[in-house]
N, C-alpha and C. Protein backbone atom coordinates (compact mmCIF):
# COMPACT_ATOMS: atom_id res chain seq x y z
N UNK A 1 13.82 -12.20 9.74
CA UNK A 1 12.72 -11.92 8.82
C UNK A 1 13.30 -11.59 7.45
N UNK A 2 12.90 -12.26 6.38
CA UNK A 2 13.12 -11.71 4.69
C UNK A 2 12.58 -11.18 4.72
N UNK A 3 13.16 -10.12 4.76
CA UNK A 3 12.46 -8.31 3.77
C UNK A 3 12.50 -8.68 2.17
N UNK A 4 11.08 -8.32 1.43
CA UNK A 4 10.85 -8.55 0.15
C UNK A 4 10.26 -7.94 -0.72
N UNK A 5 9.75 -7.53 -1.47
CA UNK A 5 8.73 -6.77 -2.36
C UNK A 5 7.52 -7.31 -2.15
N UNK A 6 6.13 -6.64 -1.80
CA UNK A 6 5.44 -7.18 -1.78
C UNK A 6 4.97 -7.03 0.01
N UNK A 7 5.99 -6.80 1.25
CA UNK A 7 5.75 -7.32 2.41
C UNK A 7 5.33 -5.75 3.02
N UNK A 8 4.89 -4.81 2.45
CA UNK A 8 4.77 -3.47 2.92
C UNK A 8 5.75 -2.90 3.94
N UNK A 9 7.02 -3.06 3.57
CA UNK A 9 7.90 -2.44 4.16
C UNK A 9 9.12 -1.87 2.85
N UNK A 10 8.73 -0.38 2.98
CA UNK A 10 9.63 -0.23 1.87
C UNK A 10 11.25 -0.31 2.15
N UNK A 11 11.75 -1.14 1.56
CA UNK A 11 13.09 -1.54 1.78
C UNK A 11 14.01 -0.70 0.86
N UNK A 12 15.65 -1.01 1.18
CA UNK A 12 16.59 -0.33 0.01
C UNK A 12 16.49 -0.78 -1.05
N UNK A 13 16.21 0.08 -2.37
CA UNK A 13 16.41 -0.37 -4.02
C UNK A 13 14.28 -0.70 -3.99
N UNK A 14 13.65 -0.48 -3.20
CA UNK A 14 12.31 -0.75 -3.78
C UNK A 14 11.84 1.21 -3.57
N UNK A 15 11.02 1.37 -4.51
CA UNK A 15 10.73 2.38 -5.17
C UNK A 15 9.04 3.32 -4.13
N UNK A 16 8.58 1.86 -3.39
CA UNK A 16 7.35 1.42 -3.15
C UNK A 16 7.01 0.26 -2.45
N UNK A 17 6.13 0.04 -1.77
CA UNK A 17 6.00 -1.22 -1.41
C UNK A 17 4.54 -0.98 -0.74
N UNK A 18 3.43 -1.56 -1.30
CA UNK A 18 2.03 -1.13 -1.02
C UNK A 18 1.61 -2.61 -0.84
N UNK A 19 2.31 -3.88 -0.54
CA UNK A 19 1.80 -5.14 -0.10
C UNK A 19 1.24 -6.07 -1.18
N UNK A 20 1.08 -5.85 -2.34
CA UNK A 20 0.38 -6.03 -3.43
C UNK A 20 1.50 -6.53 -4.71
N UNK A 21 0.63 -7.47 -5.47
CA UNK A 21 1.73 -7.95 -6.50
C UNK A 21 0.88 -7.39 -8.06
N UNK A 22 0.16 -6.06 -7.78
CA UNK A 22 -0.48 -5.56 -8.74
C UNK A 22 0.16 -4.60 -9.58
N UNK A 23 0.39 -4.76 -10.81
CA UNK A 23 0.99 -3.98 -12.02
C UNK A 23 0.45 -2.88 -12.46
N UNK A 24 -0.97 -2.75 -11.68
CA UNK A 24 -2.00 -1.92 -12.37
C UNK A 24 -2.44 -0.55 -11.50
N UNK A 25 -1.78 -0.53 -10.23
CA UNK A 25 -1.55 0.82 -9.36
C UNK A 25 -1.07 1.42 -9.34
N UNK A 26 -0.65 2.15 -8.36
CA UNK A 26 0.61 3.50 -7.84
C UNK A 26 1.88 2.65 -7.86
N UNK A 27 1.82 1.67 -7.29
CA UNK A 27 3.14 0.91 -6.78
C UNK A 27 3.25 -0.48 -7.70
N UNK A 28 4.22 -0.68 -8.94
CA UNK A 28 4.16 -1.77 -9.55
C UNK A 28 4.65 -3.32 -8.66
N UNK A 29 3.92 -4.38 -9.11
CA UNK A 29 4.67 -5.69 -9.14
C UNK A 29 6.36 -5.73 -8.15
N UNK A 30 7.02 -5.22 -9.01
CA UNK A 30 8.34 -4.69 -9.09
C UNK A 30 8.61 -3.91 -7.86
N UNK A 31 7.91 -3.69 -6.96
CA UNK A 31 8.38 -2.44 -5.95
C UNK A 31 8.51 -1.16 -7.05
N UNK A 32 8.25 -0.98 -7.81
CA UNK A 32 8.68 0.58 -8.03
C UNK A 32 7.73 1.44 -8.71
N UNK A 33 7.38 3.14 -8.85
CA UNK A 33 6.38 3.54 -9.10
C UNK A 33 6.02 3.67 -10.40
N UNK A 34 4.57 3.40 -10.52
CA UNK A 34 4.20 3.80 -11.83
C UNK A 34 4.18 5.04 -12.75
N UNK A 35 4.48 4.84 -13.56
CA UNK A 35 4.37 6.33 -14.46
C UNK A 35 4.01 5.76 -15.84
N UNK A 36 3.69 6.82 -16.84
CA UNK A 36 3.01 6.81 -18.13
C UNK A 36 4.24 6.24 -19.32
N UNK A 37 4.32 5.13 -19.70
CA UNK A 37 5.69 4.44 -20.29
C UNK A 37 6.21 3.57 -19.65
N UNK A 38 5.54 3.04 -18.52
CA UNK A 38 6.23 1.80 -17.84
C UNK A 38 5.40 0.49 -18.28
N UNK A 39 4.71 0.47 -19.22
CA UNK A 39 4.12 -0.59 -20.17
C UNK A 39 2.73 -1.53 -19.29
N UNK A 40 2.56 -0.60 -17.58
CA UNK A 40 1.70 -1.29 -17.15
C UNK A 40 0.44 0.00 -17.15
N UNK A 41 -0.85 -0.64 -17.84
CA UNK A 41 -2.23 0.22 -17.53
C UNK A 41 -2.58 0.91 -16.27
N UNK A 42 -2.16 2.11 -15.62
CA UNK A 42 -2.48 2.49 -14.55
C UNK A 42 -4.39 2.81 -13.85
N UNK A 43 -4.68 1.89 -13.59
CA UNK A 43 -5.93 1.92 -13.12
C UNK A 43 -6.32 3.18 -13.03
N UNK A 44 -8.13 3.51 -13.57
CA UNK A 44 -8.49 4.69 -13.17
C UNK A 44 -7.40 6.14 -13.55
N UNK A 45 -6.47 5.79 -14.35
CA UNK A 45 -5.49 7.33 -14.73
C UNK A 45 -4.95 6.90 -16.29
N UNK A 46 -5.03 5.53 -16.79
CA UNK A 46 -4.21 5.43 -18.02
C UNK A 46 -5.74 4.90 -18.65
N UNK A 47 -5.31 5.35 -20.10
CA UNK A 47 -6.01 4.53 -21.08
C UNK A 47 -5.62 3.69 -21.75
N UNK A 48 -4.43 3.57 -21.77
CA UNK A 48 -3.14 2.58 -21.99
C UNK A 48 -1.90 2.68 -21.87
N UNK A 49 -0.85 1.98 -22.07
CA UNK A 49 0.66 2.12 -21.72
C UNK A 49 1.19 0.84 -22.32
N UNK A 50 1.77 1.72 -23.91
CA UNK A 50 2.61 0.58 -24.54
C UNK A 50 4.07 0.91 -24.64
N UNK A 51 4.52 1.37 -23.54
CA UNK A 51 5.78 1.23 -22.87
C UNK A 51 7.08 1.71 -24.38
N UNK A 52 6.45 2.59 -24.65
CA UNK A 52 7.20 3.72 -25.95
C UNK A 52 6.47 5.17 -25.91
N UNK A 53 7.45 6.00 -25.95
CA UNK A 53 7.59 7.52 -26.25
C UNK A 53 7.09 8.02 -27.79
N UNK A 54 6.51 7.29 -28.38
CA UNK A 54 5.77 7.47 -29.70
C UNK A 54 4.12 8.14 -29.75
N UNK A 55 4.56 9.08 -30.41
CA UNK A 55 3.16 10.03 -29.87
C UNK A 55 1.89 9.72 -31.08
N UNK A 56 2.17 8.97 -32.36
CA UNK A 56 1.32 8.68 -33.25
C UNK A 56 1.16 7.47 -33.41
N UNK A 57 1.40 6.30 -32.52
CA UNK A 57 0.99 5.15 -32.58
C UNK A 57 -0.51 4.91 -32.20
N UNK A 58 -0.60 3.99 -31.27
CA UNK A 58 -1.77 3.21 -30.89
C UNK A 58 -1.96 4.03 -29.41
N UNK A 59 -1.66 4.60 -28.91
CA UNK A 59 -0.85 4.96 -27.45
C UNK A 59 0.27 6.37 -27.41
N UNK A 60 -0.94 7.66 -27.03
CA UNK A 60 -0.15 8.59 -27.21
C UNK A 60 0.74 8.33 -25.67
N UNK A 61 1.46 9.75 -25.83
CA UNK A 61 2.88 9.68 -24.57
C UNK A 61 2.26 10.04 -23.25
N UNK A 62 0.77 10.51 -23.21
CA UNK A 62 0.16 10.78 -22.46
C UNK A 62 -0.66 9.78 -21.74
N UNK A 63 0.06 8.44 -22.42
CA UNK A 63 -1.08 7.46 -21.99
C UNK A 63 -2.99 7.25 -22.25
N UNK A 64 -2.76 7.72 -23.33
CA UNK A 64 -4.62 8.32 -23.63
C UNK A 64 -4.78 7.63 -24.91
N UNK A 65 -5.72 7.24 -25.27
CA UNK A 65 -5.73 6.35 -26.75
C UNK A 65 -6.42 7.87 -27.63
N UNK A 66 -5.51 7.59 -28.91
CA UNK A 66 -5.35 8.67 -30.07
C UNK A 66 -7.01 8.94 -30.30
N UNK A 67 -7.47 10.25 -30.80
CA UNK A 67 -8.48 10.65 -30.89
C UNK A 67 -8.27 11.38 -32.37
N UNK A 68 -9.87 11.55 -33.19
CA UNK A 68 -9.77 12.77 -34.17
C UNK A 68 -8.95 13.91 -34.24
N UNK A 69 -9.35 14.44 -33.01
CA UNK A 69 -8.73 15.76 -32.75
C UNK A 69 -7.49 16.41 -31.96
N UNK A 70 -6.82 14.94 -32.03
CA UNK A 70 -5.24 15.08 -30.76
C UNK A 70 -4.50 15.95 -31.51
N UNK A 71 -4.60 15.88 -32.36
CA UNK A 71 -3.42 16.32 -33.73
C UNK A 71 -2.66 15.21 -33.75
């Protein structure tokens, strides 16, 4: 059997493995987990993710799109 990303068996060097080739969950594309700076929109938790540590762009570090009152 090829063990692979994608086959819900988390293997060595994958992070994750939730069966899915979705960028937009807990578990990326990639086998590995999402977090806020990994440039993919986390469903239902991000408001965006443009994959930089820049807190006054388009895309604070919090993953939340900039408001009046963020400072």
């Amino acid at each position: 059997l090829d063990a692979k990303c994608g086959d819900k068996l988390e293997q060595p060097g994958e992070e994750c493995d939730d069966g899915n080739m979705s960028d937009n969950d807990a578990c990326t594309a990639g086998c590995k987990d999402a977090f806020c700076g990994d440039g993919f929109v986390l469903q239902d938790t991000e408001e965006c993710d443009d994959k930089n540590m820049i807190n006054d762009d388009g895309c604070t570090n919090a993953c939340k799109l900039p408001s009046c009152s963020d400072n």
